[in-house]
Protein backbone atom coordinates (compact mmCIF):
# COMPACT_ATOMS: atom_id res chain seq x y z
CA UNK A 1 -10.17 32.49 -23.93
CA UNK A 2 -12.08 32.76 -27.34
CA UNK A 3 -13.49 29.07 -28.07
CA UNK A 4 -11.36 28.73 -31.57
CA UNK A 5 -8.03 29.40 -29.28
CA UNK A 6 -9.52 26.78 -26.53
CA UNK A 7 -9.98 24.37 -29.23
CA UNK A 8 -6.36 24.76 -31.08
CA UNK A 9 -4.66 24.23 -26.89
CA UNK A 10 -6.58 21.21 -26.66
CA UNK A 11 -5.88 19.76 -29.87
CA UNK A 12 -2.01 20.28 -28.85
CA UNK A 13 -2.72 18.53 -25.34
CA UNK A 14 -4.58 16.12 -27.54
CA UNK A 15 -1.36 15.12 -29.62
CA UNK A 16 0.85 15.41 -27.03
CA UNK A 17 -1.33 12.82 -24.60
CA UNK A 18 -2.03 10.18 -27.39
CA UNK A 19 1.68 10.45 -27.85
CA UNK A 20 2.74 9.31 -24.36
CA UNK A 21 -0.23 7.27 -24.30
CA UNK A 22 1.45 5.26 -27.76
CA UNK A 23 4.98 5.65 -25.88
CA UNK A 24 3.84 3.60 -22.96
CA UNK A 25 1.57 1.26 -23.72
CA UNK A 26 3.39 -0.39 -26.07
CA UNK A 27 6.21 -0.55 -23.93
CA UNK A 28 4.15 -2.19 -21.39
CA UNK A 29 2.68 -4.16 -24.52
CA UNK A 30 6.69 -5.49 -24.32
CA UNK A 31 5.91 -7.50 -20.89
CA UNK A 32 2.72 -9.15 -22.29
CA UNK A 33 2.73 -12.74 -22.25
CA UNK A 34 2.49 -14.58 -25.74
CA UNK A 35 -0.32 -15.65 -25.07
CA UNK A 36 -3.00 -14.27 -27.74
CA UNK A 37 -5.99 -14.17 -24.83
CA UNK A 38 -3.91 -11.63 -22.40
CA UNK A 39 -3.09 -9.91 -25.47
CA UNK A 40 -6.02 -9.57 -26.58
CA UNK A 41 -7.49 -8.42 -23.24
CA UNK A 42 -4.12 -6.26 -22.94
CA UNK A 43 -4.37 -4.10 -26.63
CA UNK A 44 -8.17 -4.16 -26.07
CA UNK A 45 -8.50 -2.80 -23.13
CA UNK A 46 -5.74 0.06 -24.07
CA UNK A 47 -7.48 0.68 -27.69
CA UNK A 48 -10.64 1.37 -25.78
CA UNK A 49 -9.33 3.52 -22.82
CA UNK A 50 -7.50 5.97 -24.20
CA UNK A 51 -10.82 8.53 -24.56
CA UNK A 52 -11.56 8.33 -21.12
CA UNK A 53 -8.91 10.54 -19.69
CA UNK A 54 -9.67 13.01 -22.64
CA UNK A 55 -13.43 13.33 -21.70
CA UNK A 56 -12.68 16.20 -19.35
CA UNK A 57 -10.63 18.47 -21.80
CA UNK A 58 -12.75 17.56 -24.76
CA UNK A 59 -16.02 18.81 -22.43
CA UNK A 60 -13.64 21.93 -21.71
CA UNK A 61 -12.61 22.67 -25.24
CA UNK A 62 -16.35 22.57 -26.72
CA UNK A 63 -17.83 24.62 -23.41
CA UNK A 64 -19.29 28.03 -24.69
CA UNK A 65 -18.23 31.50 -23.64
């Protein structure tokens, strides 16, 4: 697989991912408490975890060869 082709499949996982990952976590973000500290901790946390399961394909889509 030619690197520009590698890098236009992952951009489409990309997408796709970050929209489940949108889908769900604000319907989770439904069952929150009011309370602005688990909030906070809650939309943090999510905000700030969402690269993590990408490291893998972004480390496959920027291999060379």
């Amino acid at each position: 697989m030619t690197p520009r082709v590698r890098k236009f499949v992952g951009m489409i996982a990309i997408l796709a991912f970050m929209a489940v990952y949108v889908i769900v976590v604000s319907t989770i973000g439904d069952y929150v408490p009011d309370h602005w500290l688990a909030q906070l901790v809650y939309y943090g946390l999510s905000g700030t975890l969402w690269g993590v399961p990408l490291f893998p394909l972004i480390r496959w889509m920027n291999r060379e060869g």
